[in-house]
N, C-alpha and C. Protein backbone atom coordinates (compact mmCIF):
# COMPACT_ATOMS: atom_id res chain seq x y z
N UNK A 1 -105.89 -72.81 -326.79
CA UNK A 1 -106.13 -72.33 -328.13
C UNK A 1 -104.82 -71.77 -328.71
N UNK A 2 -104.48 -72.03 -330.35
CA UNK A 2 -103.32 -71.52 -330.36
C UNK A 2 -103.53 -69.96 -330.76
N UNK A 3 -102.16 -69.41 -330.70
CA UNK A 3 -102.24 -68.26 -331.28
C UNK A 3 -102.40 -67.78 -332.43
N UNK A 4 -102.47 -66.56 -332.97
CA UNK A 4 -102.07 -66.50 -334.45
C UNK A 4 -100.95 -66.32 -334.72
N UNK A 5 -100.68 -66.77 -335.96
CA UNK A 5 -99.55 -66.24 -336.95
C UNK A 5 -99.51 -65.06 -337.47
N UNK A 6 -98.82 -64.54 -338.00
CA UNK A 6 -98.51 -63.11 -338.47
C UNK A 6 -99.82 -63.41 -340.15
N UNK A 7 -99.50 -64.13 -340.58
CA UNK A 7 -100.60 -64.21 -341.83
C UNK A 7 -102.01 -64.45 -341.31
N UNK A 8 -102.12 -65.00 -340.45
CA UNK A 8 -103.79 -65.22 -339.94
C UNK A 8 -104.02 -64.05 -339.10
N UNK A 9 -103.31 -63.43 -338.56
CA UNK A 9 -103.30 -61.72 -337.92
C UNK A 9 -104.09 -60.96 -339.25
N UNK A 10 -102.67 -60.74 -340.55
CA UNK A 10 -103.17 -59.73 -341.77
C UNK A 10 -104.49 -60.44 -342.52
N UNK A 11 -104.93 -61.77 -341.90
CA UNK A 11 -106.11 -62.18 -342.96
C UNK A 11 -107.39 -61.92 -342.09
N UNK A 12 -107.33 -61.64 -340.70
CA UNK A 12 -108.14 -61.12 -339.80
C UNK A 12 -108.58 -59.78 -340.04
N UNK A 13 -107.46 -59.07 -339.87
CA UNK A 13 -107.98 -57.17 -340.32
C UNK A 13 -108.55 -57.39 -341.75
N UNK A 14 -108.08 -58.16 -342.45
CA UNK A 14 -108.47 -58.13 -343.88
C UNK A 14 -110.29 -58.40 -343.72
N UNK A 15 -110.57 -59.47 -343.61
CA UNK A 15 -111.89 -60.25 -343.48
C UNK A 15 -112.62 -58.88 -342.58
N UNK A 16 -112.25 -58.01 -341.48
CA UNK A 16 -113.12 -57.18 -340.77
C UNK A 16 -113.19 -55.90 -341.77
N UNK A 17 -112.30 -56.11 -343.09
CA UNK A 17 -112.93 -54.76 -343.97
C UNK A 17 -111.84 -53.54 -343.63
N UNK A 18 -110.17 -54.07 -342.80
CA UNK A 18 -109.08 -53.35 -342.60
C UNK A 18 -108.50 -53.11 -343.53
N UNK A 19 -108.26 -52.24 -344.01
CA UNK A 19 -106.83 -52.15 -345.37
C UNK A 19 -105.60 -51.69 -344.34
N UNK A 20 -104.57 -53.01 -345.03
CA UNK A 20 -103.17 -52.90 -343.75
C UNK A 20 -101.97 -52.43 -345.30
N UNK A 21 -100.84 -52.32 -344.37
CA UNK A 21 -99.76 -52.00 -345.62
C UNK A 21 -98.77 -52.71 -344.86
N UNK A 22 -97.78 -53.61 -345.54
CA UNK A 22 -97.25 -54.50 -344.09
C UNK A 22 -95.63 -54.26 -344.82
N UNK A 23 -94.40 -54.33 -344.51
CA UNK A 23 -93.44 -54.14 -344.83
C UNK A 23 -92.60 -54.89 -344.15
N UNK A 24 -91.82 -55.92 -344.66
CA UNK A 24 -90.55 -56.81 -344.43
C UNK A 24 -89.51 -55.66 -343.99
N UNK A 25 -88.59 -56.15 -342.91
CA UNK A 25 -87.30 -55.63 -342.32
C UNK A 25 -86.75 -56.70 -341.56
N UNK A 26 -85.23 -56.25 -341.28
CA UNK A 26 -84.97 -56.82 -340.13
C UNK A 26 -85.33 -56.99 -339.23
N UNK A 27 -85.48 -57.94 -338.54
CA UNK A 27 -85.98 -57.60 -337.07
C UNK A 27 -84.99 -56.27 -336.37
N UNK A 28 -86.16 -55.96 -335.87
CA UNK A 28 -86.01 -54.94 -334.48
C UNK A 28 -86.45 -55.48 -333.12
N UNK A 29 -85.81 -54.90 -331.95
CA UNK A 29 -86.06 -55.19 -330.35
C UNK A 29 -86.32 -53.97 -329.65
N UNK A 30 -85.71 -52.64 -330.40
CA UNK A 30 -85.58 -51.62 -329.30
C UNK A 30 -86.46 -50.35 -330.51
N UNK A 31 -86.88 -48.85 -329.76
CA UNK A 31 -87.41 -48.44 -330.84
C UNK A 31 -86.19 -47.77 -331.19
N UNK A 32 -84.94 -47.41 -330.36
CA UNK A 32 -83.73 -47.38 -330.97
C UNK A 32 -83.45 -48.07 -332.60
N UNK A 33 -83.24 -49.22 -332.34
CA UNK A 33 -83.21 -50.06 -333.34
C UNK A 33 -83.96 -49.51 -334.65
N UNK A 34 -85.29 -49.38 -334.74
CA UNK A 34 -86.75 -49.46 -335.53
C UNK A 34 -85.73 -48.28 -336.57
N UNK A 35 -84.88 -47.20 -336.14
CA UNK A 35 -84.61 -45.96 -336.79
C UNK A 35 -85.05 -46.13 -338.53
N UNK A 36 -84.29 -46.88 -338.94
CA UNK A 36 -84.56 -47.36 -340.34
C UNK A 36 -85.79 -47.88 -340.82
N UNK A 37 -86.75 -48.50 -340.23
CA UNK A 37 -87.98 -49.13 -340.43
C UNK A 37 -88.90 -47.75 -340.88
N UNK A 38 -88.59 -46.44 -339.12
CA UNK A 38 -89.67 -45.67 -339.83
C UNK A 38 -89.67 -44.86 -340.92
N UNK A 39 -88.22 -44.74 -341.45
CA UNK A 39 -87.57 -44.15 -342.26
C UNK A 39 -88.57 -44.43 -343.60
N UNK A 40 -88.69 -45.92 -344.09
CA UNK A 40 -89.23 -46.66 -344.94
C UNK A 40 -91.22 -46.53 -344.98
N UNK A 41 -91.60 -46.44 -343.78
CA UNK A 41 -92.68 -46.77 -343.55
C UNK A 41 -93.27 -45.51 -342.91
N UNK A 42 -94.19 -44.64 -343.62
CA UNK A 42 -94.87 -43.34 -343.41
C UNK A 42 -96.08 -43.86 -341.86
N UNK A 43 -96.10 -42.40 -341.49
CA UNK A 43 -96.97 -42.85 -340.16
C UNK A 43 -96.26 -42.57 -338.74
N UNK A 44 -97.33 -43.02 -337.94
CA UNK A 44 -96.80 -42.73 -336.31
C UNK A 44 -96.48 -44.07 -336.26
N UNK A 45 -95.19 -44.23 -335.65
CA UNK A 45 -94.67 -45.71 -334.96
C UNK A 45 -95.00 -45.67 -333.69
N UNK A 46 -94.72 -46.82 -332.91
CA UNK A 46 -95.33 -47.23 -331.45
C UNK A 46 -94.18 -47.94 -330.56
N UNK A 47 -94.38 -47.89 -329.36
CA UNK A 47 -93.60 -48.66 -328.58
C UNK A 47 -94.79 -49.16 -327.73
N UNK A 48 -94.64 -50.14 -327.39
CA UNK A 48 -95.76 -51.23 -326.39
C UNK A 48 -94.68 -52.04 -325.49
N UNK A 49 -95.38 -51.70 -324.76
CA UNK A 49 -95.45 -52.21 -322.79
C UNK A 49 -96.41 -52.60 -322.21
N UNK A 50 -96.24 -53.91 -322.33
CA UNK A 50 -96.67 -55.07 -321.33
C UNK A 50 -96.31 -54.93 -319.90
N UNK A 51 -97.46 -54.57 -318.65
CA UNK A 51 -97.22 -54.07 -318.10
C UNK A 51 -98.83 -54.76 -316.96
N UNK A 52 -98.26 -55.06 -315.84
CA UNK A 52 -99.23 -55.69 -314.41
C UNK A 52 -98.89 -54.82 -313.21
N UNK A 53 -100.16 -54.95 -312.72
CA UNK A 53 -100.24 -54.15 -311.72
C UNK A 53 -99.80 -55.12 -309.97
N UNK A 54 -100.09 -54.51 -308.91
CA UNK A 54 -99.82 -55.16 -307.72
C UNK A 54 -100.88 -56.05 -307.54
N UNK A 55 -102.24 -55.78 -308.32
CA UNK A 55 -102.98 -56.96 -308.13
C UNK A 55 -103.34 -57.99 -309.07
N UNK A 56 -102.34 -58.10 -310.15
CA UNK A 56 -101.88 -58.85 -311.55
C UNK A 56 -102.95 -58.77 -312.42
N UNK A 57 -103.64 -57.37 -312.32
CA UNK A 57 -104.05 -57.04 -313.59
C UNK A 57 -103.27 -56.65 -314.76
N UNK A 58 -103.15 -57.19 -316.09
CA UNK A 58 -102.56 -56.51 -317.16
C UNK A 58 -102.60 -55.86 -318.14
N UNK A 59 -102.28 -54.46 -318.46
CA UNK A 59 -102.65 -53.66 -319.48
C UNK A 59 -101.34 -53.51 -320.35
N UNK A 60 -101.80 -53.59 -321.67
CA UNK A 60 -101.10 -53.62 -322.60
C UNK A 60 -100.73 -52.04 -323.51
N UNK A 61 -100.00 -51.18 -323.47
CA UNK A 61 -99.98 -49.77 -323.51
C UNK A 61 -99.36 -49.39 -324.92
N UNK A 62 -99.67 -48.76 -325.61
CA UNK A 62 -99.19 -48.12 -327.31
C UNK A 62 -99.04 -47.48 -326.97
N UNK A 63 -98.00 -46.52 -326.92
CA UNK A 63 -97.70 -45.30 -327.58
C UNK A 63 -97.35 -44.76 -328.65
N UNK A 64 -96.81 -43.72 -329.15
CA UNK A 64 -95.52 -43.13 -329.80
C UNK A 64 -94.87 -43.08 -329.65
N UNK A 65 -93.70 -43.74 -330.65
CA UNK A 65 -92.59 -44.35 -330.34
C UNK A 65 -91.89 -43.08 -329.21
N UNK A 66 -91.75 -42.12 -329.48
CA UNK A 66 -91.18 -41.24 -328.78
C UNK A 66 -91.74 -39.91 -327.87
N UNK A 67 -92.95 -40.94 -327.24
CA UNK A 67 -93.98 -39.99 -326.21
C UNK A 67 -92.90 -40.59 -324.72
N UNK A 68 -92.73 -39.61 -324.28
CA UNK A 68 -92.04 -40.23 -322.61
C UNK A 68 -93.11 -40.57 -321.81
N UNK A 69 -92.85 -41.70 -321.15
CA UNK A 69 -94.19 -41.94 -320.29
C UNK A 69 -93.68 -42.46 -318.71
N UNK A 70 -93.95 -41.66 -317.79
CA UNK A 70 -93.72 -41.73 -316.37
C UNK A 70 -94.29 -43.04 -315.98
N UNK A 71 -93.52 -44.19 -315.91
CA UNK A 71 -94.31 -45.65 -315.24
C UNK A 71 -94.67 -45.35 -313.66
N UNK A 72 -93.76 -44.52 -312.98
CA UNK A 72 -94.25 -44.46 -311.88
C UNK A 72 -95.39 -43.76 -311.15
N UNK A 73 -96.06 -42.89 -312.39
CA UNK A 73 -97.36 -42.46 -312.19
C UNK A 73 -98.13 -42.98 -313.45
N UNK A 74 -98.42 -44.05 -314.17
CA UNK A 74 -99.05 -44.22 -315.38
C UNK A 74 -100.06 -45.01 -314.36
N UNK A 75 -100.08 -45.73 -312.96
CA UNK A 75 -101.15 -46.83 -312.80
C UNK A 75 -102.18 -45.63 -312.02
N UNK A 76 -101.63 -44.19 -311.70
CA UNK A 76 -103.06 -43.61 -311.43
C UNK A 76 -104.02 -43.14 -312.50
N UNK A 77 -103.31 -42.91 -313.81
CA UNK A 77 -104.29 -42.34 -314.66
C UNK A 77 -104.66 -44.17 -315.68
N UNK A 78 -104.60 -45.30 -314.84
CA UNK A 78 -105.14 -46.28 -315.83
C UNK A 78 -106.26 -46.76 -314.45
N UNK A 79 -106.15 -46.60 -313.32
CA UNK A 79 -106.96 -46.94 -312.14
C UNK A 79 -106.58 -48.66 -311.91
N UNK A 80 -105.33 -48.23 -311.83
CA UNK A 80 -104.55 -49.81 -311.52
C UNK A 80 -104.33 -49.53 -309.92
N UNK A 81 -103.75 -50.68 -309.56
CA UNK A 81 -103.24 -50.60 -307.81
C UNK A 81 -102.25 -50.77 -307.65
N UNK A 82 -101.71 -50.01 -307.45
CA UNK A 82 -99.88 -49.73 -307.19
C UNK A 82 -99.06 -49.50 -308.67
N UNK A 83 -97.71 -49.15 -308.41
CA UNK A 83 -97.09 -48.87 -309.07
C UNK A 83 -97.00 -50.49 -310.27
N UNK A 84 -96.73 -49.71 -311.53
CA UNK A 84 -96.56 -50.99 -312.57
C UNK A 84 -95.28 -51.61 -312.85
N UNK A 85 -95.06 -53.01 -312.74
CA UNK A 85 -94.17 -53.65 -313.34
C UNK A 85 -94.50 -54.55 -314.65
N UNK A 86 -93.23 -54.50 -315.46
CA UNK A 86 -93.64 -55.05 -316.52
C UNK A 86 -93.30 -56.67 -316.39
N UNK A 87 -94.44 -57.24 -317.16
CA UNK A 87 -95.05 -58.73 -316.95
C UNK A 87 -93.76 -59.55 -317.58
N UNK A 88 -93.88 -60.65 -317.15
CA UNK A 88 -92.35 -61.42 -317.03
C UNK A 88 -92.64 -61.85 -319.58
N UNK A 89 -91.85 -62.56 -319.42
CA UNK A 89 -91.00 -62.72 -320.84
C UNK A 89 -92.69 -64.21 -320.82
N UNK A 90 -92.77 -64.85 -319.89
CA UNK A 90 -93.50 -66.25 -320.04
C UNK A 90 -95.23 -65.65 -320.17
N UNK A 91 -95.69 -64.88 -319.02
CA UNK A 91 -96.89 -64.22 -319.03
C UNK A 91 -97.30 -63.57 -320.48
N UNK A 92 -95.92 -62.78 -321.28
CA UNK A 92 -96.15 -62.41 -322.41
C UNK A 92 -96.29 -62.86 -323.78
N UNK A 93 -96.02 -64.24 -323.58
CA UNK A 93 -96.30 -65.09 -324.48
C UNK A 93 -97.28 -66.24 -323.95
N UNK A 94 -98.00 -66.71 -322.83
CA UNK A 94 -98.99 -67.22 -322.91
C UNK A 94 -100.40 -66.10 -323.16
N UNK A 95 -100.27 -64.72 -322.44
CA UNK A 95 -101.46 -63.98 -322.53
C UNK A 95 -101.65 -63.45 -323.98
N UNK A 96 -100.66 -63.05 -324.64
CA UNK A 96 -100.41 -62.37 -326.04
C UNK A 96 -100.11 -63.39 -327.19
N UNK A 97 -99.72 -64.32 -327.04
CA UNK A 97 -98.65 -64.81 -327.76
C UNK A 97 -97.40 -64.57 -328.38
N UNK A 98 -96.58 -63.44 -327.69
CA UNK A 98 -95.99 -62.53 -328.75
C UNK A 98 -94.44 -62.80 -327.87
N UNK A 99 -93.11 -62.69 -328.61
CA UNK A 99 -92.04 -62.76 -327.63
C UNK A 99 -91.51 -61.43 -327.40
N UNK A 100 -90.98 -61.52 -326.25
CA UNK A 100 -90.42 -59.56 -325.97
C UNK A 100 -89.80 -59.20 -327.23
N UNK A 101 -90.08 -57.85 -327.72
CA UNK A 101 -89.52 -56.92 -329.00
C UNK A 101 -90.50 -57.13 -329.60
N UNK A 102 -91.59 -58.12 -329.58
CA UNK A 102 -92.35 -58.32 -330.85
C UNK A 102 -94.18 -57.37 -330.43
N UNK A 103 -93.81 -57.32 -328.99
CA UNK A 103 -94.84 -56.60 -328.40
C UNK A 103 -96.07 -55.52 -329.13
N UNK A 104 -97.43 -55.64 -329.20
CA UNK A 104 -98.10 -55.11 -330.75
C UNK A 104 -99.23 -54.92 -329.88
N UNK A 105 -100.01 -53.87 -330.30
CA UNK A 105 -101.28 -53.86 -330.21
C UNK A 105 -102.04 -54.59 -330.53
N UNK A 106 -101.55 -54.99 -332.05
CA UNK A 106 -102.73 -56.26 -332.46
C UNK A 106 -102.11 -57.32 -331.29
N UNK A 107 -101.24 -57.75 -330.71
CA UNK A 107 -101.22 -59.27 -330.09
C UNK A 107 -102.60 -59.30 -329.07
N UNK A 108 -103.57 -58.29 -328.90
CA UNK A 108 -104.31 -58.57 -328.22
C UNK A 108 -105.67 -59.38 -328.96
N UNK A 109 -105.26 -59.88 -330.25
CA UNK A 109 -106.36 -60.87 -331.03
C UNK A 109 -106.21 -62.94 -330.19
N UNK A 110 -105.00 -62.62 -329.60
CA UNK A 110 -104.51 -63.54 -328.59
C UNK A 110 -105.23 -63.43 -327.71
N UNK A 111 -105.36 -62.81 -326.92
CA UNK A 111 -106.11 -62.32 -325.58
C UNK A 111 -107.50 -62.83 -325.57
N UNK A 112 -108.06 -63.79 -325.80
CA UNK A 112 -109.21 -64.46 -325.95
C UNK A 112 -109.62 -64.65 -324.59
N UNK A 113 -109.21 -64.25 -323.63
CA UNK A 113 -110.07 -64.85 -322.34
C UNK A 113 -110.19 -63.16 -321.66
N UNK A 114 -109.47 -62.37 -322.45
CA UNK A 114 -110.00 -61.10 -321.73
C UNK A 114 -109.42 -60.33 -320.91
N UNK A 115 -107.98 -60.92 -320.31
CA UNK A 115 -107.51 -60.85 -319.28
C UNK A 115 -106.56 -59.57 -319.13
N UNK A 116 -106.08 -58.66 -320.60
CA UNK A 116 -105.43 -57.80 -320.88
C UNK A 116 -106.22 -56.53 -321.27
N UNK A 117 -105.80 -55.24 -320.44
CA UNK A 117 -106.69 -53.94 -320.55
C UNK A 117 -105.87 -53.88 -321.61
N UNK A 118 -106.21 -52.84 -323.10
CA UNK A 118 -105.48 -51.99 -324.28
C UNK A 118 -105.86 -50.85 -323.96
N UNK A 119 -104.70 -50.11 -323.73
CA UNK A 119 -104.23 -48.59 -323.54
C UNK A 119 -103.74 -48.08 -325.03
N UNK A 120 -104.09 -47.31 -325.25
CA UNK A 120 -104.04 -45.89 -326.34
C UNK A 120 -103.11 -44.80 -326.02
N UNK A 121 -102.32 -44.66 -326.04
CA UNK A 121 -102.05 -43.00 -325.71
C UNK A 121 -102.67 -42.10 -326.13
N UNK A 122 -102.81 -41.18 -326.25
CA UNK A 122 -103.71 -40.03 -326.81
C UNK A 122 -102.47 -39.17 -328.02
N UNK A 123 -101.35 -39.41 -327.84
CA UNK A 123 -100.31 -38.71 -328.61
C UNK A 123 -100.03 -39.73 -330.28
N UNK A 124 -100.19 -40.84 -329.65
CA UNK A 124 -100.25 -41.98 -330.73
C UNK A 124 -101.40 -41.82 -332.39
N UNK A 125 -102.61 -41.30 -330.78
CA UNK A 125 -104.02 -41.52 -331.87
C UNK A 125 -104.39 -40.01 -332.54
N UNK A 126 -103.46 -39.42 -331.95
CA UNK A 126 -103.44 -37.81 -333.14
C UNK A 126 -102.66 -37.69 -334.30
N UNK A 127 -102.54 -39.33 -334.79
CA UNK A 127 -102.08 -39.80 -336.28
C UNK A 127 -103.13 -40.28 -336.93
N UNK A 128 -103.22 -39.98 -338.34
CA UNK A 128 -104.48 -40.72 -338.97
C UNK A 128 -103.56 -42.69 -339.25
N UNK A 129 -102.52 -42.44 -339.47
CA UNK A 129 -102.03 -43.68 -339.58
C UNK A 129 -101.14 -44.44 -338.67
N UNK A 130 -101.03 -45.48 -338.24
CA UNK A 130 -100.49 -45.84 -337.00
C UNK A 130 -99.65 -47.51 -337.44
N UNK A 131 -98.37 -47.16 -336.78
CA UNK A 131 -97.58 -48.69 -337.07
C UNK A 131 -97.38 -49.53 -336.00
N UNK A 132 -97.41 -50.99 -336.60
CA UNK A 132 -97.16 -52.18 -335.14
C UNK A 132 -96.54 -53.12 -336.36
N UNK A 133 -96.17 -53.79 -334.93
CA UNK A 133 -95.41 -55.26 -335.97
C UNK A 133 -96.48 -55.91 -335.83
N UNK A 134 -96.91 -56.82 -336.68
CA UNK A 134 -97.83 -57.92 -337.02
C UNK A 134 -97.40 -59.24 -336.26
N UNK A 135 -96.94 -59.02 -334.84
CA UNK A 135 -96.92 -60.51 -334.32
C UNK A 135 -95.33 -60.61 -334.22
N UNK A 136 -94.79 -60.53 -334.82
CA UNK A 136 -93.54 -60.26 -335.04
C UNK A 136 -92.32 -58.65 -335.42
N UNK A 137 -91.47 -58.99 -334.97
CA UNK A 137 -90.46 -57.48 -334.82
C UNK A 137 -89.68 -57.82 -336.50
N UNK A 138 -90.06 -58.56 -337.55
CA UNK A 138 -89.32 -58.71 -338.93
C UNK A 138 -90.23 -57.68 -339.83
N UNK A 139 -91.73 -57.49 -338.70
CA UNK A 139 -92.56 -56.73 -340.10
C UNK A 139 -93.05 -55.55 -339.72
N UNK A 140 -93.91 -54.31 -339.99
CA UNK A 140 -94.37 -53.46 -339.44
C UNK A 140 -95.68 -53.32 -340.57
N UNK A 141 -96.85 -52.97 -340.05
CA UNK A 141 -98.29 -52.97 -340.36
C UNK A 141 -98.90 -51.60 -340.02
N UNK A 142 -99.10 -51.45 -341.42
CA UNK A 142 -99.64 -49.39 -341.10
C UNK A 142 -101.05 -49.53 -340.94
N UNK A 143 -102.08 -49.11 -340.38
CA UNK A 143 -103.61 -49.32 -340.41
C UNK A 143 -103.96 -47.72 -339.98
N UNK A 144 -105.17 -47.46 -340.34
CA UNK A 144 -105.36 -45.71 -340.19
C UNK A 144 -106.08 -46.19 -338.28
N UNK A 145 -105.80 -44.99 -337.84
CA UNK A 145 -106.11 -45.06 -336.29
C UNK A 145 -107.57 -45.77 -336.23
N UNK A 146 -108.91 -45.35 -336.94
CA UNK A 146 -109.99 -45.81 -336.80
C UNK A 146 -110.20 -47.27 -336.84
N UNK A 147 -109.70 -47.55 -337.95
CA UNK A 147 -109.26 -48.84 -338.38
C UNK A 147 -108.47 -50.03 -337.02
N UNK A 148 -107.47 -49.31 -336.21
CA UNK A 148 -107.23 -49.86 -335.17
C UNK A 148 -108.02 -50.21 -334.32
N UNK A 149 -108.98 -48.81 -333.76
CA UNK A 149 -109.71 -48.90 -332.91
C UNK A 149 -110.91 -50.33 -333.16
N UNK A 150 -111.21 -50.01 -334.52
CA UNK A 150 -112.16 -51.04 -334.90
C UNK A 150 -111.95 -52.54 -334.39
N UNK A 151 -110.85 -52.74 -334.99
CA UNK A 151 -110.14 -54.05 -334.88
C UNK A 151 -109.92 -54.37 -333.33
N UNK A 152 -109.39 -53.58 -332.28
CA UNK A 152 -109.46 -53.43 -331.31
C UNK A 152 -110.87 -54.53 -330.18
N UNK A 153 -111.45 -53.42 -330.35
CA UNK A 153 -113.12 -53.84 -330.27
C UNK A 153 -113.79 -55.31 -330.71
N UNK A 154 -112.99 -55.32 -332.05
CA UNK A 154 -113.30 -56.74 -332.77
C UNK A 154 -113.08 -58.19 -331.50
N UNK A 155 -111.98 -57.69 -331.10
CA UNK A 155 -111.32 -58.42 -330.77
C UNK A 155 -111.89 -58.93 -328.90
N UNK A 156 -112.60 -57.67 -328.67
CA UNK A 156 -113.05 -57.65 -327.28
C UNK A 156 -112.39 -56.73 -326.16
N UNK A 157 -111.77 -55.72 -327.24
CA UNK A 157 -110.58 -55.39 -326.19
C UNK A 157 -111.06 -53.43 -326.52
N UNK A 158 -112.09 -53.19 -325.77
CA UNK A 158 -112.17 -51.62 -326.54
C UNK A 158 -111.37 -50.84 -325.03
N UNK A 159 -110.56 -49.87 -326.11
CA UNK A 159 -109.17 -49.75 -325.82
C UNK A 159 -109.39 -48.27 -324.93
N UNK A 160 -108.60 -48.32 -324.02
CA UNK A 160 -108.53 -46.94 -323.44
C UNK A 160 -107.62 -45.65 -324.13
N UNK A 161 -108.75 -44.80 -324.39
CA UNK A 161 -107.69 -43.93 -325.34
C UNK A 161 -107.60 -42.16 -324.53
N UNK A 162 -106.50 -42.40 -323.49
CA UNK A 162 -105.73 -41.39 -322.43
C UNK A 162 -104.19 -40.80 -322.93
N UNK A 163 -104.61 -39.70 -322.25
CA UNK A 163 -102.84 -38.78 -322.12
C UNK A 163 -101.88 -39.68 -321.43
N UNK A 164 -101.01 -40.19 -321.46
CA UNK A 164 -100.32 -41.00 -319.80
C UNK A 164 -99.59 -39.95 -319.79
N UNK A 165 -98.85 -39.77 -318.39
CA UNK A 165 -98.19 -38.83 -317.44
C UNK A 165 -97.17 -39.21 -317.95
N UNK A 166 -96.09 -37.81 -318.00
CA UNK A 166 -95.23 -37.73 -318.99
C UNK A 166 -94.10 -37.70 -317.75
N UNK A 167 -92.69 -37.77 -317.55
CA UNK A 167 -91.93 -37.61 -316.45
C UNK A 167 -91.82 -36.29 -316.30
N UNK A 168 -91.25 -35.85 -314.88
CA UNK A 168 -91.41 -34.64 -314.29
C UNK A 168 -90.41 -34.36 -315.57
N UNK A 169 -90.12 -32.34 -315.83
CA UNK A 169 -89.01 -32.30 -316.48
C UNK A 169 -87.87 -32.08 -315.74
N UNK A 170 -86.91 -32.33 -316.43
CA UNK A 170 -85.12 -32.01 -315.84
C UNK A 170 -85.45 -30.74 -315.28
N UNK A 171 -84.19 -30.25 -314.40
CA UNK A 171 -84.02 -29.21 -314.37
C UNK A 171 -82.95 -28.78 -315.27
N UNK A 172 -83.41 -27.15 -316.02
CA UNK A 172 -82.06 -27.26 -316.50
C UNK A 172 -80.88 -27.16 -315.72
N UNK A 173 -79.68 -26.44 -316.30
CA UNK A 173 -78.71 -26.18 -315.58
C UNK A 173 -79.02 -24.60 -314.68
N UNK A 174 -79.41 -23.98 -315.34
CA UNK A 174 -79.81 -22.66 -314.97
C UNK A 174 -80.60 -22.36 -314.61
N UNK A 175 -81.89 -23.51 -314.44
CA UNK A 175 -82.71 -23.44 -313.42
C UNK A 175 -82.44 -23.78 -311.52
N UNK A 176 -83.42 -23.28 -310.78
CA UNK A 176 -82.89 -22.87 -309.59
C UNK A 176 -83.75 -23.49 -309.06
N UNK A 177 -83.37 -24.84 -308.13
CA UNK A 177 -83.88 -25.88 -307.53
C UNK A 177 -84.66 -25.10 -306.41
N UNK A 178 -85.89 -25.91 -306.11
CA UNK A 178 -86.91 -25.26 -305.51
C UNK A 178 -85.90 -25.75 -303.79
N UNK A 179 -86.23 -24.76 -302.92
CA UNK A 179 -85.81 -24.92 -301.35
C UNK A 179 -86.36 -25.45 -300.26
C-alpha cells in the first residue's frame, strides 16, 4: 500500500473534523536546526524517535523538542525488552513512510499493519497546541493536543501518554561525588 503524501496527510485530519495550521520552511534535520521554524510557528515543538527494542518491537516516541530523555532507561517505563536502539534509515521508511529528519507523529497514518507503539511524552501533552512536520521536514503542522490524540486513535494507534526518564543529573562542580 502506498504511503501518504504530505497533502493526503492535511486532507485526512481535515475529513476527521482536525483544524491544522501548516507552515512552509526550509527543511530541517536536527531540532537544532528547527530554531527559526519555532520562532515563526506558536506552540510546543517535538522531536521523534524511531526507536526498536531487543525483540524488534517498534515504538515511535514525541516529545518536546527540549524534554531530555534517558534512552537507556526509556524501554522500562514503555515495557519493552532490553535497552532501545533506534530503527535503521530502511525500517523507517517502509514502517512509516517517512525519511530520517522527517520523523512525525502523524507518519503513524502509514503504519497500517499496526506494527508501531505511539509514545506521548507527558511534557509534550501539557501544551494545548502541538507541532510535527506533515510527512516531511519543509513543513510544520500545529493541531491542539486533543485533536492529536484523536487522529492518533483514528489511525489505530492509541498512543501512550507517559513521563519518560529524564538522564541522571550532572554533578555540579561543587557537588561532592557520592563514595
Amino acid at each position: 500500500m502506498a504511503h501518504l503524501s504530505p497533502q493526503e496527510l492535511l486532507d485526512r485530519l481535515s475529513s476527521l473534523g482536525i483544524k491544522t495550521e501548516t507552515v512552509e520552511h526550509e527543511p530541517v534535520f536536527t531540532v537544532a536546526e528547527s530554531k527559526s521554524v519555532k520562532e515563526q510557528v506558536p506552540g510546543a515543538h517535538s522531536k521523534n524517535l524511531f526507536v526498536k527494542d531487543k525483540k524488534g518491537r517498534f515504538f515511535l516516541i514525541s516529545a518536546k523538542h527540549d524534554t531530555p530523555i534517558d534512552l537507556k532507561r526509556t524501554h522500562e517505563a514503555l515495557g519493552a525488552s532490553g535497552r532501545l536502539s533506534f530503527g535503521s534509515a530502511e525500517q523507517l521508511r517502509a514502517l512509516l513512510g517517512v525519511e530520517p529528519g522527517s520523523v512525525t507523529a502523524f507518519a503513524v497514518v502509514n503504519d497500517t499493519e499496526g506494527k508501531v507503539t505511539m509514545v506521548l511524552d507527558a511534557n509534550l501533552m501539557e501544551h494545548e497546541r502541538v507541532n510535527f512536520h506533515p510527512l516531511v521536514n519543509s513543513m510544520t503542522t500545529g493541531v491542539s493536543r486533543e485533536d492529536l490524540v484523536a487522529f492518533l486513535r483514528a489511525t489505530g494507534h492509541d498512543p501512550l501518554i507517559l513521563r519518560l526518564p529524564e538522564p541522571p543529573a550532572e554533578l555540579s562542580d561543587n557537588a561532592q561525588a557520592p563514595i
